[in-house]
Protein backbone atom coordinates (compact mmCIF):
# COMPACT_ATOMS: atom_id res chain seq x y z
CA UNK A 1 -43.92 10.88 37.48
CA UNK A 2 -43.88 7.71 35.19
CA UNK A 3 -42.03 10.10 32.79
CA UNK A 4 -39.35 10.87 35.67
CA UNK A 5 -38.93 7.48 36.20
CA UNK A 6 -38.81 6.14 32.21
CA UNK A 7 -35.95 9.04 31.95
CA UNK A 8 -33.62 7.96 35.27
CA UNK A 9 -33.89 4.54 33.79
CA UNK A 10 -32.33 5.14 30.73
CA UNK A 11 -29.91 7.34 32.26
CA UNK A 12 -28.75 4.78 34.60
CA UNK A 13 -28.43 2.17 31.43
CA UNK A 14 -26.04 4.60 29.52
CA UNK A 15 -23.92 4.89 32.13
CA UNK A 16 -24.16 1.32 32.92
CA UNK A 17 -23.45 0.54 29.50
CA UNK A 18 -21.53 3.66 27.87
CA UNK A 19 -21.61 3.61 23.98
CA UNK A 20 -24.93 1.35 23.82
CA UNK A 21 -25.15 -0.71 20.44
CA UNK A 22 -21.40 0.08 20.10
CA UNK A 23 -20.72 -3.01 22.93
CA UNK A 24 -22.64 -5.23 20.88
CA UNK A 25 -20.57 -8.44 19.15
CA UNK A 26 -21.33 -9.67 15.75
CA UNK A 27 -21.93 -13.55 15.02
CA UNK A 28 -20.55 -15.65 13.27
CA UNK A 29 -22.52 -16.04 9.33
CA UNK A 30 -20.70 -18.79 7.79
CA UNK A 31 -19.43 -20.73 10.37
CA UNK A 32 -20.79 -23.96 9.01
CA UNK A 33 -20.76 -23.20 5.67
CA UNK A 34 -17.48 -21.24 4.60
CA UNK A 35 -15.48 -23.02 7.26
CA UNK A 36 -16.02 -25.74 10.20
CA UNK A 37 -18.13 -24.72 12.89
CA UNK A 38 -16.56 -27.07 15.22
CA UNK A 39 -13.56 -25.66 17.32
CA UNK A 40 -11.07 -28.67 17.07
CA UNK A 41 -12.06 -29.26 13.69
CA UNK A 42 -11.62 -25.58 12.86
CA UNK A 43 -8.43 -25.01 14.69
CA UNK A 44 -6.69 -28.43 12.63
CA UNK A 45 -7.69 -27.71 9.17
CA UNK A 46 -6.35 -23.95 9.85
CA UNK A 47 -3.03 -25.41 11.16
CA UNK A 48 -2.87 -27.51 8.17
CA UNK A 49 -3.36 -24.39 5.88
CA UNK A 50 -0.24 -22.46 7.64
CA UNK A 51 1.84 -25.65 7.40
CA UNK A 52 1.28 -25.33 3.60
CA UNK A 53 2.76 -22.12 3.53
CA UNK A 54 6.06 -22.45 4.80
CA UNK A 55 8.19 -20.23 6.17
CA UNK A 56 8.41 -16.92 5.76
CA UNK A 57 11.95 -15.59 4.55
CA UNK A 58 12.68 -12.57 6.55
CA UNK A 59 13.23 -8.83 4.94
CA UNK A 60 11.78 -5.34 5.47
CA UNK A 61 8.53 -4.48 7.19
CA UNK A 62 5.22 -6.25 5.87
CA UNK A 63 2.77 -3.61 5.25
CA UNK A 64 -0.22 -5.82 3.66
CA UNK A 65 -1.35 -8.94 3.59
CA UNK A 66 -3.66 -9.95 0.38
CA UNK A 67 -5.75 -13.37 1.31
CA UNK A 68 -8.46 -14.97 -0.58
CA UNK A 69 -12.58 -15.27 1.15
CA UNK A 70 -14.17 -18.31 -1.08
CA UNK A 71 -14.68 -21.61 1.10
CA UNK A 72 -11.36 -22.87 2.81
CA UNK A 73 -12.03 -26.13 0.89
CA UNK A 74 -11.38 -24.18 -2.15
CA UNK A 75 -8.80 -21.03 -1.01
CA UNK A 76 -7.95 -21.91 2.11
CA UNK A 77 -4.31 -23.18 1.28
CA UNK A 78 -3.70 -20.14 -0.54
CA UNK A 79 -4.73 -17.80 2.19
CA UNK A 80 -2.31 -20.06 4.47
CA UNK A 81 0.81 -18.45 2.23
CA UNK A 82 -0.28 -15.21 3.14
CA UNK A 83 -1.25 -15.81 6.55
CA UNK A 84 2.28 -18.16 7.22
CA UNK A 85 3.71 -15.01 7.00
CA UNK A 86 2.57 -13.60 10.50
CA UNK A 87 4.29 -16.46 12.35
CA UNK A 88 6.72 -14.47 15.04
CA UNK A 89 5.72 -11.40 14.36
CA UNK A 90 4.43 -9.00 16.95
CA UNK A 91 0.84 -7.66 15.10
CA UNK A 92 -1.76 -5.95 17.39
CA UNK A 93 -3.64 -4.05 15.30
CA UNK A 94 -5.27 -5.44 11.93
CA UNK A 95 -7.26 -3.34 9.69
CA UNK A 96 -9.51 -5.51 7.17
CA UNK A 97 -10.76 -4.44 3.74
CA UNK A 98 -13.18 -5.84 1.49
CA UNK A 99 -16.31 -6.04 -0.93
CA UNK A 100 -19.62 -5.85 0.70
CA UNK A 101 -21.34 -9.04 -1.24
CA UNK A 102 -24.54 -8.35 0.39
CA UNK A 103 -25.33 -4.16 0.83
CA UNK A 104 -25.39 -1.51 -1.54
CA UNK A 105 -22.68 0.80 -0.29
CA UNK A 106 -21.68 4.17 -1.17
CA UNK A 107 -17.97 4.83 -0.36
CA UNK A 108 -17.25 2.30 2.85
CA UNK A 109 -18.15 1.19 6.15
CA UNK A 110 -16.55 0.08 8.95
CA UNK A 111 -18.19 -1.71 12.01
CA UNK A 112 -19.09 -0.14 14.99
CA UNK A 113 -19.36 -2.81 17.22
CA UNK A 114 -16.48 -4.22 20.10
CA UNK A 115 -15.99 -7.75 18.59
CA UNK A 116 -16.76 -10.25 15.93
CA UNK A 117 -17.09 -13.67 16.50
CA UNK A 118 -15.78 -17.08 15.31
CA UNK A 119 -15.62 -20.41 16.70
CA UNK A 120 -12.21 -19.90 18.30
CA UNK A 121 -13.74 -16.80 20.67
CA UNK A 122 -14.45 -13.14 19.86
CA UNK A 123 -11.69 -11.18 18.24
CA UNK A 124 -12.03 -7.33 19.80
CA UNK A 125 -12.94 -4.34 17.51
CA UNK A 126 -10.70 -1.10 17.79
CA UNK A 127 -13.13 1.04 18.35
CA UNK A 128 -11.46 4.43 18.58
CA UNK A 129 -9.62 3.83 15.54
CA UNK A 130 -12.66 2.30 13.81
CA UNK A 131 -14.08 6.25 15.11
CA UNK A 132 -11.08 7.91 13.97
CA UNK A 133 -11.16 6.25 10.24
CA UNK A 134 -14.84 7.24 9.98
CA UNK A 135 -16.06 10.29 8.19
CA UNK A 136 -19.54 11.18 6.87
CA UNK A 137 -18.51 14.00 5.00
CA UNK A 138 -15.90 11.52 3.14
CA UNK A 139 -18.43 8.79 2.67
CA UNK A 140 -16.95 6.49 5.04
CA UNK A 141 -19.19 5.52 7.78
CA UNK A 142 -20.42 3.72 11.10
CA UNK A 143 -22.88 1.30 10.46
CA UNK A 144 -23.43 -2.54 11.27
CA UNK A 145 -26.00 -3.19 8.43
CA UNK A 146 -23.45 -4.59 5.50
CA UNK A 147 -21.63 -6.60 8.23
CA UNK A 148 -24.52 -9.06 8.95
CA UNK A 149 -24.49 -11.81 6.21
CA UNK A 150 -20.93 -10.42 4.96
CA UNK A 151 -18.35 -13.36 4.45
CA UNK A 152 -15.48 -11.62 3.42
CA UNK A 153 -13.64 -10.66 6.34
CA UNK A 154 -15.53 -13.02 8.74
CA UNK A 155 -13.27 -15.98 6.92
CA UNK A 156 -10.08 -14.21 7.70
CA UNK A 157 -10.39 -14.23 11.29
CA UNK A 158 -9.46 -18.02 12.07
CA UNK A 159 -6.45 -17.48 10.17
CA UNK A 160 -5.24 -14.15 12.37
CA UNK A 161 -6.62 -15.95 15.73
CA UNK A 162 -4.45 -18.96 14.87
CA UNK A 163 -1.10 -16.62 13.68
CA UNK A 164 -1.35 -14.02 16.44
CA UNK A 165 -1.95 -13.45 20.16
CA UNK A 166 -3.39 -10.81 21.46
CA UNK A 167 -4.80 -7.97 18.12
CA UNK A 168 -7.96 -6.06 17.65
CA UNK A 169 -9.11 -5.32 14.40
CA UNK A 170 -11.09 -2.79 12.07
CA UNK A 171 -13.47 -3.97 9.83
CA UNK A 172 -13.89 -2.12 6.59
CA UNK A 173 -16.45 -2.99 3.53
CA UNK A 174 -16.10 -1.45 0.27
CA UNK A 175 -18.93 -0.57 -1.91
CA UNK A 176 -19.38 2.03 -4.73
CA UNK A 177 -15.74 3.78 -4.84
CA UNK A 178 -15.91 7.71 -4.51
CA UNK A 179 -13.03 9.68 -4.97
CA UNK A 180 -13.24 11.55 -1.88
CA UNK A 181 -13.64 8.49 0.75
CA UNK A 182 -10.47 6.83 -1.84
CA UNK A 183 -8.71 9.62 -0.75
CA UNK A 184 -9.50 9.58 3.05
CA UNK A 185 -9.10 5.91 3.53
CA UNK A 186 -5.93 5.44 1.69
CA UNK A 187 -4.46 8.36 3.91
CA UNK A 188 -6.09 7.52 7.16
CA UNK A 189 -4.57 4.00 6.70
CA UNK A 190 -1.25 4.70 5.28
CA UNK A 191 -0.88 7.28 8.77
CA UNK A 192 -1.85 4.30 10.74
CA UNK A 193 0.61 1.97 9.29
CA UNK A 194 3.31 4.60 9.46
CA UNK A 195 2.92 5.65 12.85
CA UNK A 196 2.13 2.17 14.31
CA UNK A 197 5.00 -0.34 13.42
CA UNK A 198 2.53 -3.35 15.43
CA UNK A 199 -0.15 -2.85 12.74
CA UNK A 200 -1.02 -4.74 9.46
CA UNK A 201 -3.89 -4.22 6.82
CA UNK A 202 -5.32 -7.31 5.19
CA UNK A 203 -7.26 -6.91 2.09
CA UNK A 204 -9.65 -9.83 1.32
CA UNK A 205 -10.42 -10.36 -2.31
CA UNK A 206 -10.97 -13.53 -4.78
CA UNK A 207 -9.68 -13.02 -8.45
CA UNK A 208 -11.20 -13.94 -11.81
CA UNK A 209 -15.04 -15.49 -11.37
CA UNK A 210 -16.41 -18.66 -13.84
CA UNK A 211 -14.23 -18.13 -16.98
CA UNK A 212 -12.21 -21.68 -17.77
CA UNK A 213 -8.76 -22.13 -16.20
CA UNK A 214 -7.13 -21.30 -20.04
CA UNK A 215 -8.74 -17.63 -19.90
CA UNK A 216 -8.36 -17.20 -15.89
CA UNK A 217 -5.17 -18.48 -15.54
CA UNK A 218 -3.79 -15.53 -17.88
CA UNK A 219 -6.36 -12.53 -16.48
CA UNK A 220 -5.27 -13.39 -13.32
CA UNK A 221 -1.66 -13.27 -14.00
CA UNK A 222 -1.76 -10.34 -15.39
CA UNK A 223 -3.42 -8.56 -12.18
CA UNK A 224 -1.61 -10.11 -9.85
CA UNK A 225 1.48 -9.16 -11.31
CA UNK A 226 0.47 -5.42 -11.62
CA UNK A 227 -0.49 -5.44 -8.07
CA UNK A 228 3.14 -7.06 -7.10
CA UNK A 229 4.65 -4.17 -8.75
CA UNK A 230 2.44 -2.02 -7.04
CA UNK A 231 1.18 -0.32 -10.25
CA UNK A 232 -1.87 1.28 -9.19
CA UNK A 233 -3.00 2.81 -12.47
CA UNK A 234 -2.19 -0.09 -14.06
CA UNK A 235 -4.81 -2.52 -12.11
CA UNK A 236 -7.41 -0.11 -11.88
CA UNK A 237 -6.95 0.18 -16.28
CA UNK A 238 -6.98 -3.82 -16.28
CA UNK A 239 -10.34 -4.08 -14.03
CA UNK A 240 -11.83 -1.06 -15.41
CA UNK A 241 -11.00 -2.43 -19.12
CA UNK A 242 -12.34 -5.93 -17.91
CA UNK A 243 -8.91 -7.61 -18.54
CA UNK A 244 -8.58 -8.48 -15.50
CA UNK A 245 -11.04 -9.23 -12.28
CA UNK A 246 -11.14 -8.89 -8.58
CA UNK A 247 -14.39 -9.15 -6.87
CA UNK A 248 -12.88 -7.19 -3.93
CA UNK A 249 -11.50 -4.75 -6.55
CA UNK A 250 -12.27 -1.60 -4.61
CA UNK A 251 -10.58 -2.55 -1.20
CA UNK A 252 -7.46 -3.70 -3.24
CA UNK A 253 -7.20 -0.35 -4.67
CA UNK A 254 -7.59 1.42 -1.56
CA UNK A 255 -4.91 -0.98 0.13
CA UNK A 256 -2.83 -0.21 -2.14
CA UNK A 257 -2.99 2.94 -2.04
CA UNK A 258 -2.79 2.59 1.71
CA UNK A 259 0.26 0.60 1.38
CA UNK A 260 2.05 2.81 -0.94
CA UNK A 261 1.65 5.91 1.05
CA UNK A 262 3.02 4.09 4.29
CA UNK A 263 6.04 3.29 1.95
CA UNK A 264 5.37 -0.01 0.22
CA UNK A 265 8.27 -0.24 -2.14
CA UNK A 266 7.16 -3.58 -3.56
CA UNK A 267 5.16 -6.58 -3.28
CA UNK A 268 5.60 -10.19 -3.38
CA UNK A 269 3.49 -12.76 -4.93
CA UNK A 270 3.35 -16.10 -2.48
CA UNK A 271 0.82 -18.47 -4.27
CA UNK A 272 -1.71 -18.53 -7.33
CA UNK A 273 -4.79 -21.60 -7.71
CA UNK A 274 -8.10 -21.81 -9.00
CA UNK A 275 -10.98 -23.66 -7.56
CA UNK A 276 -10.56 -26.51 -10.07
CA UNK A 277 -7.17 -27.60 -8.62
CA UNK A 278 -9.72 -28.81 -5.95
CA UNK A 279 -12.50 -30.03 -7.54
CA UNK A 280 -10.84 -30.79 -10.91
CA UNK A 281 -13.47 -28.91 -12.92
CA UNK A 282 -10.88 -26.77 -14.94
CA UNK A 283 -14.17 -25.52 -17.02
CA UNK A 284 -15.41 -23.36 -14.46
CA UNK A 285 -12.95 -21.91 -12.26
CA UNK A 286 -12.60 -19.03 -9.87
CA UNK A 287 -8.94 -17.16 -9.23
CA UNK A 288 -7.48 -17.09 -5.75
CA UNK A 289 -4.51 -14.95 -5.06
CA UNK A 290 -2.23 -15.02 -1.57
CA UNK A 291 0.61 -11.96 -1.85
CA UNK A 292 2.25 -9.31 0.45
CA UNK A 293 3.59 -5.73 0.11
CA UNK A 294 6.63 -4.64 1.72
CA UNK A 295 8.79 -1.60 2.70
CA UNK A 296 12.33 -2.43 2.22
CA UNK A 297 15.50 -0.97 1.61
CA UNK A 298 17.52 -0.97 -2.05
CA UNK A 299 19.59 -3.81 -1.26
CA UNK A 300 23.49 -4.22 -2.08
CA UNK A 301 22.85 -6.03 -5.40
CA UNK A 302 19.98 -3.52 -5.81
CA UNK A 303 21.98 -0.70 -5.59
CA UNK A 304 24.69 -2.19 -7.97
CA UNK A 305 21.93 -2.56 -11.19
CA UNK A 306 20.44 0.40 -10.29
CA UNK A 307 23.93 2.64 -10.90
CA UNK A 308 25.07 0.03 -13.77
CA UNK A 309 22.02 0.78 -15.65
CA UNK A 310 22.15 5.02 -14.92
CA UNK A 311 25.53 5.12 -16.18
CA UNK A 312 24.37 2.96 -19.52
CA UNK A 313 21.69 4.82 -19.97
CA UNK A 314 23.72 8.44 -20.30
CA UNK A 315 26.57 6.65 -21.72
CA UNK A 316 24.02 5.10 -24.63
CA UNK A 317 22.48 8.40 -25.02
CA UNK A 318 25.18 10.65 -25.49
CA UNK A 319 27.53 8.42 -27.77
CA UNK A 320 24.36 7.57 -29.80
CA UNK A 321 23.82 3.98 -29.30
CA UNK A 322 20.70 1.94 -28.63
CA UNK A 323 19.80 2.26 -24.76
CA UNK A 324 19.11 -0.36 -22.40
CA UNK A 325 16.99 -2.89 -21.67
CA UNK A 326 17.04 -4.16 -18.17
CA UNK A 327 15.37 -8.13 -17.79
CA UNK A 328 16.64 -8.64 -14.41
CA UNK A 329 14.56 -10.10 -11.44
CA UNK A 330 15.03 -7.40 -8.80
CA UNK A 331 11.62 -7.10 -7.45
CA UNK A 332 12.28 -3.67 -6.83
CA UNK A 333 13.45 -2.64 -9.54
CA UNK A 334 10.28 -4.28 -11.69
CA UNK A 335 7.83 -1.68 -8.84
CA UNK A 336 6.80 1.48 -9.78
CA UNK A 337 9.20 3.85 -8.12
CA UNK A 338 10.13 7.68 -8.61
CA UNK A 339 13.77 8.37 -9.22
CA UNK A 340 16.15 11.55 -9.72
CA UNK A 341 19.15 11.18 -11.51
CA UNK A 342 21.76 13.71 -10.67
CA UNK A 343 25.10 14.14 -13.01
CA UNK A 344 28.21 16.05 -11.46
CA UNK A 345 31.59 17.15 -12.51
CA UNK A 346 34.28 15.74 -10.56
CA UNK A 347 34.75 18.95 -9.39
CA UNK A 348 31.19 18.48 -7.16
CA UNK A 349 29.61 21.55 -10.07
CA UNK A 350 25.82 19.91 -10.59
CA UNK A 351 25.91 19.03 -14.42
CA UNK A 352 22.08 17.88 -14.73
CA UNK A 353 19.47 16.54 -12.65
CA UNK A 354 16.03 15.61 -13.62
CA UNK A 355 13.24 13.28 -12.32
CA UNK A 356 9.86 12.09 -11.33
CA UNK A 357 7.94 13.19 -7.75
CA UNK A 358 5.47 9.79 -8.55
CA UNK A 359 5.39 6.58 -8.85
CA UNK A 360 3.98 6.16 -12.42
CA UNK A 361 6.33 3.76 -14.26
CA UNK A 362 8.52 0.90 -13.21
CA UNK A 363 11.61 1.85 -11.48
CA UNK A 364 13.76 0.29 -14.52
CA UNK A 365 12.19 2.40 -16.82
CA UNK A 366 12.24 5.43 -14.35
CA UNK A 367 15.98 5.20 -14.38
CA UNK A 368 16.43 5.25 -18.23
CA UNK A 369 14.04 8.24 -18.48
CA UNK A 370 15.39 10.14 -16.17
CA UNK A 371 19.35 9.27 -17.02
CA UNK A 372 18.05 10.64 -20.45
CA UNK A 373 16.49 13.54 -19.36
CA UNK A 374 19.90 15.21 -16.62
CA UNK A 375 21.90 14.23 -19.88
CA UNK A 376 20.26 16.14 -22.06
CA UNK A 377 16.98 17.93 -21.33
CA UNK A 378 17.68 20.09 -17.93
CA UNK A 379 17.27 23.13 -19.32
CA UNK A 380 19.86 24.94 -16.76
CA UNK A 381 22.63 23.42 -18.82
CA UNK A 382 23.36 22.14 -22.27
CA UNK A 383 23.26 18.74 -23.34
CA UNK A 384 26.33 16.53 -22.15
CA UNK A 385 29.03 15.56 -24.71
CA UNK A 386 30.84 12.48 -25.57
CA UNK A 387 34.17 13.94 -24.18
CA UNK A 388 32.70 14.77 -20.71
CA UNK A 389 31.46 11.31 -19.91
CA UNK A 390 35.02 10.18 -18.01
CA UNK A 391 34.31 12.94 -15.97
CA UNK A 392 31.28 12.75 -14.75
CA UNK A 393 29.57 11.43 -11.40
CA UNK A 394 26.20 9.98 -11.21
CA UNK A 395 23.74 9.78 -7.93
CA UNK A 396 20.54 8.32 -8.27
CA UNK A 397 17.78 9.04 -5.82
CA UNK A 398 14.95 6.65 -5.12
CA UNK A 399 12.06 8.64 -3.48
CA UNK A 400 9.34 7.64 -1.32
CA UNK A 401 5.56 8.65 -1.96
CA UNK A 402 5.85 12.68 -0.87
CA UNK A 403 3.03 13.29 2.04
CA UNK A 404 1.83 16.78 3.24
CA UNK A 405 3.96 18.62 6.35
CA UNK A 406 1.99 18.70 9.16
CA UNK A 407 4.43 21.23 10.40
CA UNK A 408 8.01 22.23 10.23
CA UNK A 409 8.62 20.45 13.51
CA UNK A 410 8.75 17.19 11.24
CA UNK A 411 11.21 18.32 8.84
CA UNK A 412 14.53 16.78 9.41
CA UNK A 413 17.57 18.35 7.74
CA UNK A 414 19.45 15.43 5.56
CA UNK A 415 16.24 13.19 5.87
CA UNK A 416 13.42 15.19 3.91
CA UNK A 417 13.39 16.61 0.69
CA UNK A 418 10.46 18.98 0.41
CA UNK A 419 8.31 19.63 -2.13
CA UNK A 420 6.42 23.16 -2.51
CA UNK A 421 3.73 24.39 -4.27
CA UNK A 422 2.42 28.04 -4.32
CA UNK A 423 0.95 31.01 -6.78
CA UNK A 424 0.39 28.38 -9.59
CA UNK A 425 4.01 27.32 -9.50
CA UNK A 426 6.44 24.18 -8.10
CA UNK A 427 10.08 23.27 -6.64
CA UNK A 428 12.08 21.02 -5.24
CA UNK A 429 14.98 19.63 -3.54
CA UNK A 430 16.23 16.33 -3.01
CA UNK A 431 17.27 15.36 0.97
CA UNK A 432 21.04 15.86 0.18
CA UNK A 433 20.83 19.30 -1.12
CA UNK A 434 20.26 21.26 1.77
CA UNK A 435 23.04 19.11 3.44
CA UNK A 436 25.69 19.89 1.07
CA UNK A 437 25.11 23.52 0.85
CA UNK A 438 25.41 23.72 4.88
CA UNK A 439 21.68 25.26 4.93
CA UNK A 440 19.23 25.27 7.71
CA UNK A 441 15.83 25.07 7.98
CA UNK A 442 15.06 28.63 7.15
CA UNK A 443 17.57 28.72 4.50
CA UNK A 444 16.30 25.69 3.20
CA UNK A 445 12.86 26.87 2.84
CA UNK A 446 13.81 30.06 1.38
CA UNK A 447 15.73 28.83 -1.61
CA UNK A 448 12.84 26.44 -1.90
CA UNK A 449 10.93 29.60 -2.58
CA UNK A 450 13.35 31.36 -4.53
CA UNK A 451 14.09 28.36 -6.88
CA UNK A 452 10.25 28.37 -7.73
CA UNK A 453 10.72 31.75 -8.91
CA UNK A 454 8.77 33.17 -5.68
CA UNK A 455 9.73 35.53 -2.71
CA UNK A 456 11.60 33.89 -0.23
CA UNK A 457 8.70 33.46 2.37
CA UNK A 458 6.41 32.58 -0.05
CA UNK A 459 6.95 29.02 0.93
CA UNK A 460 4.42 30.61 4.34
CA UNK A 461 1.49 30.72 1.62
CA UNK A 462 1.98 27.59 -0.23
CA UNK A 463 1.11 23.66 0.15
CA UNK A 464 4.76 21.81 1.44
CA UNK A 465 5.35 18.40 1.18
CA UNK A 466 8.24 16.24 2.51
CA UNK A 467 9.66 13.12 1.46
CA UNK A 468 12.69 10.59 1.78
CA UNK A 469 14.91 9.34 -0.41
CA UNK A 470 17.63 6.11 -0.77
CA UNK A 471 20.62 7.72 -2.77
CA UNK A 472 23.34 5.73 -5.05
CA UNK A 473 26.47 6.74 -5.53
């Protein structure tokens, strides 16, 4: 009987309170110390910090948000440039990266609680998608135990209570990185931030630690500037190499990531200090970065270098002369982007077209590759002469990062390009293709097949991936 009545007990406390330790809300751990404790006090010197950063200039969707996690006496005007950014905009979701300081952690976790807690009230967990982002068998898991003396993403919430109105959030620490919860993150976030134009991730790292401002001042630079060009491969070689540091290393390279598959195109850096422009010791300093990445459209003047220096490039090439060298200041041209440049007769006849499916090189440099290449390496046609160059038309295609088809229900005909792999072999075609040779979709996917030297359905047994493009004439 006392077993009965143990057992009805606990049954009426779960449904009471459904999801048990999951409605529990984490305190505050450096209120006090990292920031004020007091309310008024809290809520002034945050205003202050936003004031510094001034207003945001307007432009393309903000993906990601980088902000510094030292003491606000030391980084907390440079996490006001990032967070001055928010001001107007209409953010409900925020998922938060960073280093776990305190726990050994292999992979990442993310919090399983409904709230954390600051001295301006209790910001609300998303729970489901905190579920949904989970995965033990990707090494990225539910647990509270890192959270608990954890600064990093505890200091950015005074910042999003003061910028925002009502948002929930998912808190993610970052440990040991593993290729396989890399992987799963970066997607699971990039699908968020693509399907939900309300949401925003914020990655919390500090830069350079205890080096003098002379040594810092350059690392820093140096990391900050690959990460505002979105280079990937190029930060993780500078903090891998130890020519550049990040204490929240990991969760920048798996916002990144994040960000570029949800379509970053570039980033911009808003504000660079060290700890010594506050306390004047330039001997001992530690970096603190405030930056943003962006999805944005090749703008007019954009679009104008980008053809100028595609028709150099083949022009150069195929007279003989020295090729270019772009210095201009286009952000997005100094990003890593993938490009296809296409060269037609004036007739419409394709005369060459070559290019890159990634992101692995500036877009600058992409162009003069690839306007190399479609002049003289597509091996469907022989290299372009001098004499021809009057004639010719050139289109180049800026890509997006290519994700997998969930089904052909997604593909759009003059929007996707699509991207197949099957039997140990590859094609492609750009968006426009299919659109000027009147195709539909089962045409389209056919001579997708057929042009990777496959039978037409093959395309049933292979991997497909889509992506879009921006194309100048």
């Amino acid at each position: 009987m006392k077993r009965l009545k143990v057992y009805l007990q606990a049954l009426l406390l779960f449904f009471v309170f459904p999801g048990g330790c999951a409605a529990t809300v984490k305190e505050p751990a450096v209120a006090g110390s990292f920031y004020p404790k007091d309310k008024k006090k809290l809520e002034a010197d945050v205003d202050g910090y936003l004031a510094q950063g001034g207003t945001p200039a307007g432009g393309g969707r903000l993906l990601a948000l980088v902000a510094p996690h030292a003491g606000y006496m030391y980084s907390g005007h440079v996490a006001g440039h990032s967070y001055a950014r928010l001001k107007g905009k209409d953010i409900r979701t925020v998922i938060l990266i960073g280093p776990s300081h305190h726990a050994a952690v292999n992979g990442a976790v993310i919090y399983p609680g409904s709230g954390l807690k600051t001295p301006l009230g209790t910001v609300p967990v998303n729970e489901s998608l905190a579920r949904s982002l989970a995965s033990e068998r990707h090494g990225v898991k539910l647990s509270a135990e890192a959270f608990g003396p954890e600064h990093c993403l505890e200091v950015q919430l005074p910042f999003l209570q003061r910028t925002l109105k009502e948002f929930s959030v998912v808190p993610i620490l970052v440990g040991r990185m593993t290729s396989v919860s890399y992987r799963h993150l970066a997607d699971g976030i990039a699908t968020v931030l693509k399907k939900d134009e309300t949401s925003l991730l914020v990655i919390s790292t500090d830069l350079s630690h205890y080096h003098d401002a002379k040594k810092a001042g350059p690392m820093d630079r140096k990391v900050l500037d690959a990460a505002e060009r979105l280079a990937t491969g190029e930060l993780e070689r500078l903090l891998l190499s130890g020519e550049g540091e990040m204490c929240g290393a990991g969760g920048v390279l798996y916002g990144l990531a994040a960000a570029r598959g949800a379509g970053a195109t570039e980033g911009e850096l808003y504000k660079y200090a060290d700890s010594g422009d506050v306390s004047g010791d330039k001997g001992y300093v530690v970096g603190y970065g405030a930056l943003g990445f962006y999805r944005r459209d090749l703008s007019p003047g954009d679009r104008r270098e980008i053809l100028k220096l595609a028709r150099e490039t083949v022009e150069c090439h195929v007279t003989g002369r020295s090729l270019p060298e772009w210095h201009g200041e286009s952000r997005r041209l100094k990003a890593d982007g993938a490009v296809f440049v296409t060269l037609k007769e004036k007739s419409g006849r394709l005369r060459g077209c070559i290019g890159s499916l990634q992101a692995t090189m500036p877009l600058h440099r992409s162009i003069i590759q690839n306007g190399v290449a479609a002049a003289s390496r597509d091996p469907r046609f022989r290299p372009v002469r001098t004499d021809e160059l009057p004639g010719l038309d050139l289109e180049v295609t800026v890509l997006s990062p290519m994700e997998p088809l969930g089904g052909l229900e997604e593909v759009v005909i003059g929007r996707d390009g699509l991207y197949l792999e099957a039997s140990g072999r590859s094609s492609v075609f750009l968006p426009q293709v299919p659109v000027e040779q009147g195709w539909n979709l089962q045409t389209y996917l056919a001579e997708l097949a057929m042009k990777a030297g496959l039978a037409p359905d093959a395309w049933k047994e292979g991997r497909l991936y889509r992506f879009t493009a921006e194309i100048v004439h």
